[in-house]
Protein backbone atom coordinates (compact mmCIF):
# COMPACT_ATOMS: atom_id res chain seq x y z
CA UNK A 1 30.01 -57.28 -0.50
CA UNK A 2 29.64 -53.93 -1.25
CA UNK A 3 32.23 -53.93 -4.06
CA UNK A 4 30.31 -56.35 -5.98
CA UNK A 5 27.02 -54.15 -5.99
CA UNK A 6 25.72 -52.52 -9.03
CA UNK A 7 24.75 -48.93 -8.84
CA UNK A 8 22.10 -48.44 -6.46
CA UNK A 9 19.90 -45.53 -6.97
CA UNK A 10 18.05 -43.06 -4.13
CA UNK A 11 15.47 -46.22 -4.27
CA UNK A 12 17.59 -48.92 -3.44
CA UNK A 13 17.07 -52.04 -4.95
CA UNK A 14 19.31 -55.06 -6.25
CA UNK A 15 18.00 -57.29 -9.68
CA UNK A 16 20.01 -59.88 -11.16
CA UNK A 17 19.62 -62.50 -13.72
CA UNK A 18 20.52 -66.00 -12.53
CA UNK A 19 21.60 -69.25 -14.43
CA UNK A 20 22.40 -72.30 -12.85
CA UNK A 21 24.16 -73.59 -16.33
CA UNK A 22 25.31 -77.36 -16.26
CA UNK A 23 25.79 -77.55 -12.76
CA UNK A 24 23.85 -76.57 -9.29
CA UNK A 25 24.23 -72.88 -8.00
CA UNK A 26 24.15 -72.15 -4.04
CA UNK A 27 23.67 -68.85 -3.37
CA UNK A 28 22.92 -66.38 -0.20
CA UNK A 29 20.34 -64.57 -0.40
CA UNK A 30 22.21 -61.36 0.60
CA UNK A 31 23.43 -58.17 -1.15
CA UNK A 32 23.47 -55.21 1.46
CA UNK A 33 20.33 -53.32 1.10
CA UNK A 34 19.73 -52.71 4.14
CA UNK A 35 18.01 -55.47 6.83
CA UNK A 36 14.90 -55.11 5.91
CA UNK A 37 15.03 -56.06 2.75
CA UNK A 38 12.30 -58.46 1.09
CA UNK A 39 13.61 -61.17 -1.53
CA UNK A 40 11.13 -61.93 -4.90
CA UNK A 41 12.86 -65.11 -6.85
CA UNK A 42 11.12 -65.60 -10.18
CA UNK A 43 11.73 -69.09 -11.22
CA UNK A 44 11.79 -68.94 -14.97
CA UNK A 45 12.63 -72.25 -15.61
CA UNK A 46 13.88 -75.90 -14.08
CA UNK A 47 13.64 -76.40 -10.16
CA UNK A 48 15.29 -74.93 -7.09
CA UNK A 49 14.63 -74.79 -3.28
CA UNK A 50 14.91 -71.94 -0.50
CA UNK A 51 16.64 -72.81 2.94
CA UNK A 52 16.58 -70.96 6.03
CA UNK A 53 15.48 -70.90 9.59
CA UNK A 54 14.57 -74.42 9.80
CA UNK A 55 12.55 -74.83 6.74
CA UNK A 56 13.37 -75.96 2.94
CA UNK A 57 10.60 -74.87 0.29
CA UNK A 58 10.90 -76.79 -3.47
CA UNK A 59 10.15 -74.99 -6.22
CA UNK A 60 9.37 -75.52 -9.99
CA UNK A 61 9.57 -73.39 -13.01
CA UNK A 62 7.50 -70.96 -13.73
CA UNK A 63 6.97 -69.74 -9.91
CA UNK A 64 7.85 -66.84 -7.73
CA UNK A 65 8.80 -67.16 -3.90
CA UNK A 66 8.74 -64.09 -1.63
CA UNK A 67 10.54 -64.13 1.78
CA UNK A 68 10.23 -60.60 3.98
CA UNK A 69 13.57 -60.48 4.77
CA UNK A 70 17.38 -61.36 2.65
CA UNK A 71 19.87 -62.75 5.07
CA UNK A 72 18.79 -65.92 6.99
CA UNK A 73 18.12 -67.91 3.73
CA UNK A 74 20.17 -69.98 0.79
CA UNK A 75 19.00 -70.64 -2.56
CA UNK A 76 19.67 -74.00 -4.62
CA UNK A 77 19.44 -73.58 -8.15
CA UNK A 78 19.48 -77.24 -10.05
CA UNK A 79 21.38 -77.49 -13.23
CA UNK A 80 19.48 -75.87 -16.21
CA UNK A 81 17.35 -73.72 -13.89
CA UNK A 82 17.27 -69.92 -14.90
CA UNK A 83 15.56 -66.61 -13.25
CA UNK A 84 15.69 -63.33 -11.54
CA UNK A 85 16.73 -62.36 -8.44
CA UNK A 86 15.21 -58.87 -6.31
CA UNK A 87 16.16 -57.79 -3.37
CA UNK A 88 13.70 -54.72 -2.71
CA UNK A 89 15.13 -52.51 0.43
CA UNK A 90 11.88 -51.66 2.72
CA UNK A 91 11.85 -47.66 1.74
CA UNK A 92 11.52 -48.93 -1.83
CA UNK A 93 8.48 -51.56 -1.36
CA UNK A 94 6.88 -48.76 0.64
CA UNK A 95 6.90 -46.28 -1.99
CA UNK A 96 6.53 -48.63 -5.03
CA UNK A 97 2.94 -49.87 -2.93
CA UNK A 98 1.76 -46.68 -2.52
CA UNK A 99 -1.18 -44.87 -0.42
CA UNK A 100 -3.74 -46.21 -2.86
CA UNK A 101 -7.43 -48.14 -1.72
CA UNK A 102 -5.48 -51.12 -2.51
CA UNK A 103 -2.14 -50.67 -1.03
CA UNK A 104 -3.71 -52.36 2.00
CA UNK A 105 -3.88 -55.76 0.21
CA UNK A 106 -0.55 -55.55 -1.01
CA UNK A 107 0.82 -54.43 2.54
CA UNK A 108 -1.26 -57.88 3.54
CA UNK A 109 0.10 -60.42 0.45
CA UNK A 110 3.37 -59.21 1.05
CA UNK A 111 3.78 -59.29 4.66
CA UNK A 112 3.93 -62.88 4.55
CA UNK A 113 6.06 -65.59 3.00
CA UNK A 114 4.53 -67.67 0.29
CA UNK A 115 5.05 -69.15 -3.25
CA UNK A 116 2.96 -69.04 -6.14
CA UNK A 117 3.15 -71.55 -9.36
CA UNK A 118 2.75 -69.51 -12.68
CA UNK A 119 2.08 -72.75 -14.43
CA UNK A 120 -1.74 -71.82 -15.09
CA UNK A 121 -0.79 -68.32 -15.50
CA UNK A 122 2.51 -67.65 -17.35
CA UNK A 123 1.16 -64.55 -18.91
CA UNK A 124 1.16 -63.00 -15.20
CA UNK A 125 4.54 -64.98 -14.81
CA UNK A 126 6.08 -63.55 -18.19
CA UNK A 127 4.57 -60.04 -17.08
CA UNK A 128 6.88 -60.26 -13.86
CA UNK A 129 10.08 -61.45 -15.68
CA UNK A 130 9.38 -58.28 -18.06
CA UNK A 131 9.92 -55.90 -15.66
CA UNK A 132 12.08 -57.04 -13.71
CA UNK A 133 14.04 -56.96 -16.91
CA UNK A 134 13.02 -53.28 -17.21
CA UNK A 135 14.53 -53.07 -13.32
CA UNK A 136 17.72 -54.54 -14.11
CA UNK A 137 18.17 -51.93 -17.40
CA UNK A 138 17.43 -49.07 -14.65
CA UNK A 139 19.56 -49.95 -11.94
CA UNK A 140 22.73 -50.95 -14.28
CA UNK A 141 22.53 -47.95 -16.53
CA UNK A 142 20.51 -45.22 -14.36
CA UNK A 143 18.94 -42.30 -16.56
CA UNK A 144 17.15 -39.49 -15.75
CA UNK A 145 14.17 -39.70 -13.51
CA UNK A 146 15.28 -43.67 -12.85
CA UNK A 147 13.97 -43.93 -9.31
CA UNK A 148 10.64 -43.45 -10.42
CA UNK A 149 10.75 -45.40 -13.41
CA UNK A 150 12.08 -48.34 -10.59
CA UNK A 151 8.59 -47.62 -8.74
CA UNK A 152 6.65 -47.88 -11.40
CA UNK A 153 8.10 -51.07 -12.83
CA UNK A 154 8.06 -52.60 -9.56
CA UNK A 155 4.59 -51.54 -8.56
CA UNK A 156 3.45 -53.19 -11.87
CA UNK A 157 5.13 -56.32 -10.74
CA UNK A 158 3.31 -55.84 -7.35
CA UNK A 159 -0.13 -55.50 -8.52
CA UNK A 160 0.28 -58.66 -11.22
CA UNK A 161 1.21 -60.54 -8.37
CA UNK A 162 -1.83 -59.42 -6.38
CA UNK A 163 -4.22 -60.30 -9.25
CA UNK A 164 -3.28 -63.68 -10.16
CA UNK A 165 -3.08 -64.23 -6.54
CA UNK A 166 -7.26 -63.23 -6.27
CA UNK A 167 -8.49 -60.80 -4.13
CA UNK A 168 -10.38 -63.19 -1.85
CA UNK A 169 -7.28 -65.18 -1.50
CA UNK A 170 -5.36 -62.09 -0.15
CA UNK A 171 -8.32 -61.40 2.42
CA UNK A 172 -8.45 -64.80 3.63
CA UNK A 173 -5.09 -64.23 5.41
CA UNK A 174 -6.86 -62.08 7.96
CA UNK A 175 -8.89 -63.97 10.44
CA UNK A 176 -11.96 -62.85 12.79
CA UNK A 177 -13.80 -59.21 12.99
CA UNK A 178 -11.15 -57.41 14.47
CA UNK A 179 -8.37 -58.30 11.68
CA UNK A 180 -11.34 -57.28 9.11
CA UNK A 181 -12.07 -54.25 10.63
CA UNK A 182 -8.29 -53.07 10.92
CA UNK A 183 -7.79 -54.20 7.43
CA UNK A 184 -10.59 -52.13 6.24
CA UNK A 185 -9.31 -49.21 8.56
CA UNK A 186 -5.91 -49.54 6.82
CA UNK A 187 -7.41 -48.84 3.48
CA UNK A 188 -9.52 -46.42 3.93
CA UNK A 189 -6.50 -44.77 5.90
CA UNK A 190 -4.19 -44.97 2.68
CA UNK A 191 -7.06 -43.72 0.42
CA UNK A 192 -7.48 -40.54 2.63
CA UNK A 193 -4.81 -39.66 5.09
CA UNK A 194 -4.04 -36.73 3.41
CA UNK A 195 -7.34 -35.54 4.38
CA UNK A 196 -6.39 -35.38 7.65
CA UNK A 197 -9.82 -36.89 8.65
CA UNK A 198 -10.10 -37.45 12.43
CA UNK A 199 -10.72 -41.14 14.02
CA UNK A 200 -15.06 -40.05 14.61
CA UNK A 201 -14.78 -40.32 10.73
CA UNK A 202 -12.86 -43.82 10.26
CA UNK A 203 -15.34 -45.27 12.73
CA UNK A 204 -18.29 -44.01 10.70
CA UNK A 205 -17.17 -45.21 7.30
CA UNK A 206 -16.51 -48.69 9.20
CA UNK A 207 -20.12 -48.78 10.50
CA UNK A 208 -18.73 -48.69 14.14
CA UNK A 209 -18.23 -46.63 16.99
CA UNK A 210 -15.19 -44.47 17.92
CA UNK A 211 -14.77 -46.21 21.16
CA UNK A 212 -14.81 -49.62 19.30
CA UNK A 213 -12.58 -48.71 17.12
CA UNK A 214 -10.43 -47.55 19.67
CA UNK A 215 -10.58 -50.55 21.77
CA UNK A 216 -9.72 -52.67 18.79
CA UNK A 217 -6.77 -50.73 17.93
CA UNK A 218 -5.40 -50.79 21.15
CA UNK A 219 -6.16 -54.65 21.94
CA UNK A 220 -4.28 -55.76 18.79
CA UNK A 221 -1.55 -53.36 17.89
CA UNK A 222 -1.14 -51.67 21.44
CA UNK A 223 -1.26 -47.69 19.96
CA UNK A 224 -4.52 -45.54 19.47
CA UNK A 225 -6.09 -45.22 16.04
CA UNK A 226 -5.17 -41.22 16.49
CA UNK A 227 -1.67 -42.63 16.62
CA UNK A 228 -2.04 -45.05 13.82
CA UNK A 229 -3.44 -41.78 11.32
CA UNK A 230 -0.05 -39.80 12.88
CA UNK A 231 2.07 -42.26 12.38
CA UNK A 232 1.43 -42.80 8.24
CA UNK A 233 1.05 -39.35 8.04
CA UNK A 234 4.33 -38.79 9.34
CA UNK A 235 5.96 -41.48 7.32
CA UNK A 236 4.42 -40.15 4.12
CA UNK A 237 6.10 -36.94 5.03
CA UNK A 238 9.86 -38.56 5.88
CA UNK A 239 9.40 -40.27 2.64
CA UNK A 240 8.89 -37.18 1.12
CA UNK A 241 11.54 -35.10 2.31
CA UNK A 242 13.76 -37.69 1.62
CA UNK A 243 12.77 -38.43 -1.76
CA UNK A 244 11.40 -35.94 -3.78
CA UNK A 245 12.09 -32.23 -4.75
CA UNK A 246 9.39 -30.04 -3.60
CA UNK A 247 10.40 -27.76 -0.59
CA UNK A 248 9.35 -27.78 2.40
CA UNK A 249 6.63 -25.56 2.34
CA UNK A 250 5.49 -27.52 -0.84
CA UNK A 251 5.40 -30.32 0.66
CA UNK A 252 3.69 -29.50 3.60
CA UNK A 253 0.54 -28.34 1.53
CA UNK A 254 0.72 -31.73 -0.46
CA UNK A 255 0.34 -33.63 2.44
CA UNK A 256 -2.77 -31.43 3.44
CA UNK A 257 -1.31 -28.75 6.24
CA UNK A 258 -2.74 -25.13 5.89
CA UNK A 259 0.37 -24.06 7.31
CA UNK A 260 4.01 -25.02 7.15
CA UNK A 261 4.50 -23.83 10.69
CA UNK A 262 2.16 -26.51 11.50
CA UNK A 263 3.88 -29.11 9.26
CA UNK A 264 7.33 -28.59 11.34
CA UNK A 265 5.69 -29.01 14.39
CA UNK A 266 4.10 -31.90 13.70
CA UNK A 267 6.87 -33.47 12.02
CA UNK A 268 9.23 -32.72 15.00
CA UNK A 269 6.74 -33.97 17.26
CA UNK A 270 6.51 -37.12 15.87
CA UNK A 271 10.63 -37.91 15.36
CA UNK A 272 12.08 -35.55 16.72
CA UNK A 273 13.73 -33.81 14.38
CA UNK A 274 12.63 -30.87 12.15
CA UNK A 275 12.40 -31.55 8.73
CA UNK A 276 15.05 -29.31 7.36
CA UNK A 277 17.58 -30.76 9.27
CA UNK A 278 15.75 -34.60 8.83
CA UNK A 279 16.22 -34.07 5.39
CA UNK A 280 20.03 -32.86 5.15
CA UNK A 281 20.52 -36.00 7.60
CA UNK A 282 18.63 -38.33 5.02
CA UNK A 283 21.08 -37.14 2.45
CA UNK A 284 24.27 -38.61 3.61
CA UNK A 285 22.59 -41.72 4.96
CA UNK A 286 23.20 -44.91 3.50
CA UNK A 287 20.68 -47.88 3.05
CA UNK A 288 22.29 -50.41 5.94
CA UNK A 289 23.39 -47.45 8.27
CA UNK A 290 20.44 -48.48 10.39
CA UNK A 291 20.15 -44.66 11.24
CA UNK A 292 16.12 -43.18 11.32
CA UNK A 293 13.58 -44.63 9.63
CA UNK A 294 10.37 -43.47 9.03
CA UNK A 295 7.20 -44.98 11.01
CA UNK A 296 6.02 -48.34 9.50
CA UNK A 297 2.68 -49.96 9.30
CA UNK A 298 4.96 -53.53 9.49
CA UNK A 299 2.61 -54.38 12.85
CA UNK A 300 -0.44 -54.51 11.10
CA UNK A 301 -2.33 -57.25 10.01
């Protein structure tokens, strides 16, 4: 219920503290930003249990639970049980993970469902309670610059997840030389895409041909890997006019075009809409409207 929200800033994102006290707490895991949105549950303490589409999952302090989307799924906190709930809109994930080399393994740990028990490693638990703690602050009394204070808190959170959870463990949940080779694809894609490097050079780095590549693309995700390198190029750039400041002929050099001219055409090309008038759209917009949304990488593996 929208009434019931906190404020919600440009980045929207929803943090509360929750305490079951002396009695169970059932709760929805629902708060309106947007349908998309991913749940993290910290368990800080005592037990609880997530149900939804046909499955219950137990849980026992210290532990965190991630589910990809809030709606479909209940949460039963037992008496004495204590911890934090997130509910991270899509837009915000996406900009907390980044276009770093190693945004591809977070796009992979946290395309999935799973829980995690902190009990070996409470300093990575305690870590993740901190700032979310630092979230809450920011969303309940926003300051100046709070959006990117958000990010950063929340790509912390991200990336102490992703280490306790081991590298290896993260690539294990791609299967077979084709899932490797688009995995590796994708991060060498979010390292450079700014470049505006053509496929020939993806290929090379991955110690294949273009036509392999190609084929590989096109057998498991159904678009080209020219279409792929658009597509986050063109996202980067809705996220930007959207988000930040710079004008539009500032942010077409930031995102590697020679010429603005170029930039519009491009942009419109890929949603149809030039950016001037993408971003006064994006400015009365509101997180659930289910209007535009930029091109998403949520079909990879």
């Amino acid at each position: 219920m929208a009434s019931e929200l906190p404020h919600f800033t440009k980045l929207p994102i929803y943090v509360s503290r929750r305490e079951s006290g002396l009695q169970r707490r059932i709760e929805t895991l629902k708060r309106g930003v947007g349908e998309k949105a991913h749940i993290l549950f910290l368990l800080a303490d005592g037990d609880a249990r997530i149900e939804g589409r046909g499955s219950e999952t137990a849980l026992s302090g210290p532990s965190i639970a991630w589910r990809q989307a809030a709606g479909d799924f209940r949460l039963v906190m037992e008496a004495g049980s204590a911890g934090f709930i997130a509910e991270i809109a899509e837009e915000t994930l996406v900009r907390s993970i980044g276009d770093f080399f190693e945004s591809a393994a977070l796009h992979t740990l946290f395309d999935s469902d799973w829980v995690r028990s902190f009990e070996d490693d409470r300093g990575a638990h305690d870590a993740v309670r901190r700032h979310l703690d630092s979230i809450l602050d920011e969303v309940t009394t926003p300051q100046a610059a709070t959006g990117m204070m958000i990010v950063a808190h929340l790509r912390i959170i991200l990336v102490t997840i992703l280490r306790a959870s081991g590298i290896d463990e993260v690539a294990s949940f791609t299967h077979g030389n084709n899932a490797h080779y688009l995995q590796r694809f994708r991060q060498l894609l979010e390292a450079g895409f700014r470049a505006h490097h053509p496929v020939g050079h993806y290929a090379q780095e991955l110690g294949i041909t273009h036509d392999r590549l190609h084929a590989i693309c096109v057998r498991e995700l159904d678009k080209t890997p020219k279409s792929l390198i658009a597509e986050r190029l063109a996202r980067e750039a809705a996220l930007g006019l959207e988000r930040s400041t710079l004008s539009i002929k500032q942010l077409s050099y930031s995102l590697g075009f020679r010429d603005p001219a170029h930039f519009s055409n491009f942009f419109r090309r890929m949603t149809g809409l030039p950016p001037g008038r993408f971003r006064k759209m994006m400015a009365v917009v509101t997180p659930d409207s289910g209007d535009f949304s930029p091109p998403s990488f949520a079909d990879w593996p």
